[in-house]
N, C-alpha and C. Protein backbone atom coordinates (compact mmCIF):
# COMPACT_ATOMS: atom_id res chain seq x y z
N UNK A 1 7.89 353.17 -44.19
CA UNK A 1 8.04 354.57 -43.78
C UNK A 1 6.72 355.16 -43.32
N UNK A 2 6.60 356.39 -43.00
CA UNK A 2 5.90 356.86 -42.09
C UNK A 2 4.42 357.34 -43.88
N UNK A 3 5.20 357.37 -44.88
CA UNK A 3 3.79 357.73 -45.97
C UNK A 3 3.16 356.38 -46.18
N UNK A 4 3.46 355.14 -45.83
CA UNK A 4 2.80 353.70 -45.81
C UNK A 4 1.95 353.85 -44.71
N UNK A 5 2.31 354.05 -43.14
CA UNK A 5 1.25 354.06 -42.12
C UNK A 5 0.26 355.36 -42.62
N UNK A 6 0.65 356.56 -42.97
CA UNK A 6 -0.79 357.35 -43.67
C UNK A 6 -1.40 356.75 -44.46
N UNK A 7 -0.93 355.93 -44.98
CA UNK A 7 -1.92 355.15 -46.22
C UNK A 7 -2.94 354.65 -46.08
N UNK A 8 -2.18 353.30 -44.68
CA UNK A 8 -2.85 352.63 -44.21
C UNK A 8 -4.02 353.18 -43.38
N UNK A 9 -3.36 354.22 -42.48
CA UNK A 9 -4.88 354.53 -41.49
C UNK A 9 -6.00 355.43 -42.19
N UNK A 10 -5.54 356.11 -43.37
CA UNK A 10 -6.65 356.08 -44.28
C UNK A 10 -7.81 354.90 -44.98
N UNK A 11 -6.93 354.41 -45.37
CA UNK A 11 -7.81 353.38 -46.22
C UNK A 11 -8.10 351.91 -45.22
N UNK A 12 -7.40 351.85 -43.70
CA UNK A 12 -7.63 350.91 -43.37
C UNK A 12 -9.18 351.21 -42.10
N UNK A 13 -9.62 349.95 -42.12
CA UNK A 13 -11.44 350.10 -41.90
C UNK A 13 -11.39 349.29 -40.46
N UNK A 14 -11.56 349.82 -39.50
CA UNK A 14 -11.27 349.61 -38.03
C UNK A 14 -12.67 348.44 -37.84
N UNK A 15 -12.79 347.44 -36.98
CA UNK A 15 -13.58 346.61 -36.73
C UNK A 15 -14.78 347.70 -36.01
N UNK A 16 -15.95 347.42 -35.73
CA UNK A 16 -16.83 347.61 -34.74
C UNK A 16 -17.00 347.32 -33.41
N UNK A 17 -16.02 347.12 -32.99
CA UNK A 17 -15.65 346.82 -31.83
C UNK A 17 -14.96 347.90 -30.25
N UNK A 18 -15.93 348.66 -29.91
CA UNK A 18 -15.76 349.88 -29.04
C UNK A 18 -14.60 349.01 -28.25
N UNK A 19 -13.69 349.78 -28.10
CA UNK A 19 -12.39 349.57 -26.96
C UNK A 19 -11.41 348.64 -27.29
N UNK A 20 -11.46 348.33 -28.47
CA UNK A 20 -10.65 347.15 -28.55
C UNK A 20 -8.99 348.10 -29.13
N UNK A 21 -8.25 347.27 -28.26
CA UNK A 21 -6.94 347.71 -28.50
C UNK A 21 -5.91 346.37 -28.54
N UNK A 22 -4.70 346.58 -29.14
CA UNK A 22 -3.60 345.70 -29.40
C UNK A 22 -3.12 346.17 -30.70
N UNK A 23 -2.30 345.09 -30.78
CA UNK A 23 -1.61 345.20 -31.90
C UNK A 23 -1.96 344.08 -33.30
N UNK A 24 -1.66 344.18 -34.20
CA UNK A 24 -2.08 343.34 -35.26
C UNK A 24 -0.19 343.46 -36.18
N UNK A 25 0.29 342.03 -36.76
CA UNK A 25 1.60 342.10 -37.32
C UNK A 25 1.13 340.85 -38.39
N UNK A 26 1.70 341.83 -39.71
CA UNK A 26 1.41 340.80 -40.88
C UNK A 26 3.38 340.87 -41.59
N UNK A 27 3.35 339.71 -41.93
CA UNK A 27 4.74 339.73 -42.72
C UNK A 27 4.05 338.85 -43.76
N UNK A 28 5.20 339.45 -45.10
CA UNK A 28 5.03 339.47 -46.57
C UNK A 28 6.35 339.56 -47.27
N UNK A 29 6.48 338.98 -48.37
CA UNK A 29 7.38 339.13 -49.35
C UNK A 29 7.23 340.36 -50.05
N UNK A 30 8.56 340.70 -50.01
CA UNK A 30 8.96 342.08 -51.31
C UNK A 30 9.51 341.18 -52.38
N UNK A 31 9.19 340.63 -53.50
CA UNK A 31 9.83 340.68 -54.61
C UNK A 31 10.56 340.63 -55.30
N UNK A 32 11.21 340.60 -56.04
CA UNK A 32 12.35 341.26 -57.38
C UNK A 32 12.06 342.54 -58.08
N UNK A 33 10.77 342.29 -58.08
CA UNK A 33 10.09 343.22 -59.03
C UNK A 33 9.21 344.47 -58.38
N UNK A 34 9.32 344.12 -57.19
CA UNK A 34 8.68 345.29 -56.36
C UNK A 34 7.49 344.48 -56.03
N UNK A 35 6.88 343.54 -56.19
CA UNK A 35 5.31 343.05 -55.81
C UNK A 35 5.48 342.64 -54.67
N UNK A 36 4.19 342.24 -54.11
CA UNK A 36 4.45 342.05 -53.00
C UNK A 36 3.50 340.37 -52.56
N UNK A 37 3.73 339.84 -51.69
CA UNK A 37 2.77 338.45 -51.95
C UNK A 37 3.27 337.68 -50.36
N UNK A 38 2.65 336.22 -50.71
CA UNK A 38 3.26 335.32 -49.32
C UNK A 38 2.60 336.09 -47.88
N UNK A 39 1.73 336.34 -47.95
CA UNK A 39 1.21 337.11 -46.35
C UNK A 39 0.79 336.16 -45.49
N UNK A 40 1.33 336.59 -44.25
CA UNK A 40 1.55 335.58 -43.44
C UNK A 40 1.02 336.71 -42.10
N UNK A 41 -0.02 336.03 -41.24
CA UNK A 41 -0.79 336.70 -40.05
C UNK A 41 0.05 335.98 -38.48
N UNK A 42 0.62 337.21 -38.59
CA UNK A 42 2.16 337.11 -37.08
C UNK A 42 1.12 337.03 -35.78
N UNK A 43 0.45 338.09 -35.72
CA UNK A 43 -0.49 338.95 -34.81
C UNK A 43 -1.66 338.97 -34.96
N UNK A 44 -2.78 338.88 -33.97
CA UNK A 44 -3.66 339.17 -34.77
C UNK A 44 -4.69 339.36 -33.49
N UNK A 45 -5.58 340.14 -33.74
CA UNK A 45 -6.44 340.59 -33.07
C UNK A 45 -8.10 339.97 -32.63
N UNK A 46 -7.84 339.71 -33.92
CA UNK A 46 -9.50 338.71 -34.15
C UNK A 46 -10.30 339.56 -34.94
N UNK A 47 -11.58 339.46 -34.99
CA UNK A 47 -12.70 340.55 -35.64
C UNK A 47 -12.40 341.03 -37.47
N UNK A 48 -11.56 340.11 -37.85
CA UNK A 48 -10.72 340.53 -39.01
C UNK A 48 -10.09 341.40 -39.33
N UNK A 49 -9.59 342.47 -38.00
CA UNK A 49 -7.97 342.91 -38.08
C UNK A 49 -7.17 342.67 -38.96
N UNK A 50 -6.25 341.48 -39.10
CA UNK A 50 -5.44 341.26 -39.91
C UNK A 50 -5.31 341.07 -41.53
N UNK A 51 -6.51 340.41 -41.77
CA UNK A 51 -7.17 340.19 -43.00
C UNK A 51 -7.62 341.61 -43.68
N UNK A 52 -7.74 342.21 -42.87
CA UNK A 52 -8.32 343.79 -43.33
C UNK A 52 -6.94 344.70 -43.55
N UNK A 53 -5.73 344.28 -42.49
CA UNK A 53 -4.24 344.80 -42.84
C UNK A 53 -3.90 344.40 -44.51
N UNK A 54 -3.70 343.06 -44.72
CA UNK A 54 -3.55 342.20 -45.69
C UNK A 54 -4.55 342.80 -47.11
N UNK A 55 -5.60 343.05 -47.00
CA UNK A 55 -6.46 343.79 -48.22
C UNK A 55 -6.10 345.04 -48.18
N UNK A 56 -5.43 346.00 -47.16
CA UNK A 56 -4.78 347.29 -47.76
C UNK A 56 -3.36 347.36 -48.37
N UNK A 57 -2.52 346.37 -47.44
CA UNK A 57 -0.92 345.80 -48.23
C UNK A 57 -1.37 345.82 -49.74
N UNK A 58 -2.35 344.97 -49.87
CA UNK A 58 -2.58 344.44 -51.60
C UNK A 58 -2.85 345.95 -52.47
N UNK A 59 -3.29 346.69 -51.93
CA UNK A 59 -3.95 347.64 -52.57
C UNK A 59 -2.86 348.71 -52.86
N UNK A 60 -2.02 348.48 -52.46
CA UNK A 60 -0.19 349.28 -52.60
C UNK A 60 0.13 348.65 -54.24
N UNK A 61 -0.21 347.99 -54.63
CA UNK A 61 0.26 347.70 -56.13
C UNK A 61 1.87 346.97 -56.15
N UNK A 62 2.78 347.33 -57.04
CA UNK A 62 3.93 346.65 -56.94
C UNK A 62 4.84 347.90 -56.91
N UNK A 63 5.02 348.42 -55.74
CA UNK A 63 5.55 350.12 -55.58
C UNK A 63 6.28 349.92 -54.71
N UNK A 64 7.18 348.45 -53.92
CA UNK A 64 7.84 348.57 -53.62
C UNK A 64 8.91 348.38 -53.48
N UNK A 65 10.35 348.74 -52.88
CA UNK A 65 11.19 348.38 -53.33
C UNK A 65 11.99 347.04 -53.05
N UNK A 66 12.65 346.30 -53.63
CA UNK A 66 13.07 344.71 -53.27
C UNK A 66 14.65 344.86 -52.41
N UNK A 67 14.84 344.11 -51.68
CA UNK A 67 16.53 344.12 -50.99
C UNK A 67 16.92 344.23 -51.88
N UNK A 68 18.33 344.79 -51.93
CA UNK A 68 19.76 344.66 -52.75
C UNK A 68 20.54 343.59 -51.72
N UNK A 69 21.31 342.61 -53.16
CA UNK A 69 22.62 341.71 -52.26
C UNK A 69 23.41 342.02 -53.56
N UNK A 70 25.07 342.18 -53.38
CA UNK A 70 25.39 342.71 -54.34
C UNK A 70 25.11 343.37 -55.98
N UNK A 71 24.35 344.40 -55.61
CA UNK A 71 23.66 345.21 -56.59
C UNK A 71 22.05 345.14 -57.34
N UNK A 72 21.93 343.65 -56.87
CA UNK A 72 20.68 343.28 -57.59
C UNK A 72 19.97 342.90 -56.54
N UNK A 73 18.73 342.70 -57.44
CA UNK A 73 17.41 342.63 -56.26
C UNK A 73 17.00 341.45 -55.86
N UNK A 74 16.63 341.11 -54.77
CA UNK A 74 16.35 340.17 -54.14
C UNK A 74 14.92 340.01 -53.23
N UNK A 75 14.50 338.80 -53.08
CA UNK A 75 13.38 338.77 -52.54
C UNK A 75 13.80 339.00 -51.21
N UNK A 76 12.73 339.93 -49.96
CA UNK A 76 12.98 340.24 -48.69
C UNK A 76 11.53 339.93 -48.39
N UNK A 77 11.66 339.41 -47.05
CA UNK A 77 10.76 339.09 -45.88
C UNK A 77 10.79 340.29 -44.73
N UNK A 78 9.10 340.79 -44.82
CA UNK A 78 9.12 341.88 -44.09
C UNK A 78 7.81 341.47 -43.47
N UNK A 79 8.03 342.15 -41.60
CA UNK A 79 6.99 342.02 -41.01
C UNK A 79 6.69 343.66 -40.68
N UNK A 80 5.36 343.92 -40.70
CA UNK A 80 4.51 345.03 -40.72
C UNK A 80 3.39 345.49 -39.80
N UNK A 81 4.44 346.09 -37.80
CA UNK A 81 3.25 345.91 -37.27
C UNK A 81 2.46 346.97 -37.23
N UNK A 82 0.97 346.99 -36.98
CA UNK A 82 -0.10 347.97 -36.55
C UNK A 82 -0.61 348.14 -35.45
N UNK A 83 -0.61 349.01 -34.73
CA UNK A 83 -1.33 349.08 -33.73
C UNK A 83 -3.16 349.65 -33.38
N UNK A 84 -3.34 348.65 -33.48
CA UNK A 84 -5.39 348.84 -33.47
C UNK A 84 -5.55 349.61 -32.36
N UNK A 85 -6.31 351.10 -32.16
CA UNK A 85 -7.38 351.57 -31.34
C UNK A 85 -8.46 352.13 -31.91
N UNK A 86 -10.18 351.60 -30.98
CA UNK A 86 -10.81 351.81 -31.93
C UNK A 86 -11.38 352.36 -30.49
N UNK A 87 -11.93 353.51 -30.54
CA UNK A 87 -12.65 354.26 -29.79
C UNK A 87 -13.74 353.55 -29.35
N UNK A 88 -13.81 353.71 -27.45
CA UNK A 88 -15.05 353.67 -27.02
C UNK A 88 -16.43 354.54 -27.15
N UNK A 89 -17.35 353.77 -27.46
CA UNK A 89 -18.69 355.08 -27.80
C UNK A 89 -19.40 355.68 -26.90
């Protein structure tokens, strides 16, 4: 949801890299239990973009919620894209 991307562009730390634009896509496991794990780099930008996505995912704790298949929870595979712009100076 849209309070995860505030999260992220708070706490997430843009490369040094004037002009660089694209996209960056990480997919991850949700859990049973709400944790989150299995990160897997879809997209990626270079300059450690993705790896820097992946250290703010982690920093979410186990707050989220797991699929339902008849009533109970299940592990889900989710991909998570970002779109990088980092201002020219």
């Amino acid at each position: 949801g849209s309070k995860l991307y505030d999260y992220i562009s708070y706490y997430y730390h843009l490369p040094d890299v004037p002009g660089l634009k694209g996209k960056v896509v990480v997919s991850f496991v949700i859990n049973e239990d709400g944790s989150i794990g299995d990160f897997k780099i879809i997209e990626d930008l270079g300059y450690g973009t993705a790896e820097e996505l992946i250290r703010v995912l982690k920093t979410t704790g186990n707050k989220w919620s797991p699929g339902m298949q008849d009533g109970k929870p299940v592990k889900t595979t989710y991909s998570l894209p970002l779109d990088i712009v980092v201002p020219n100076e």
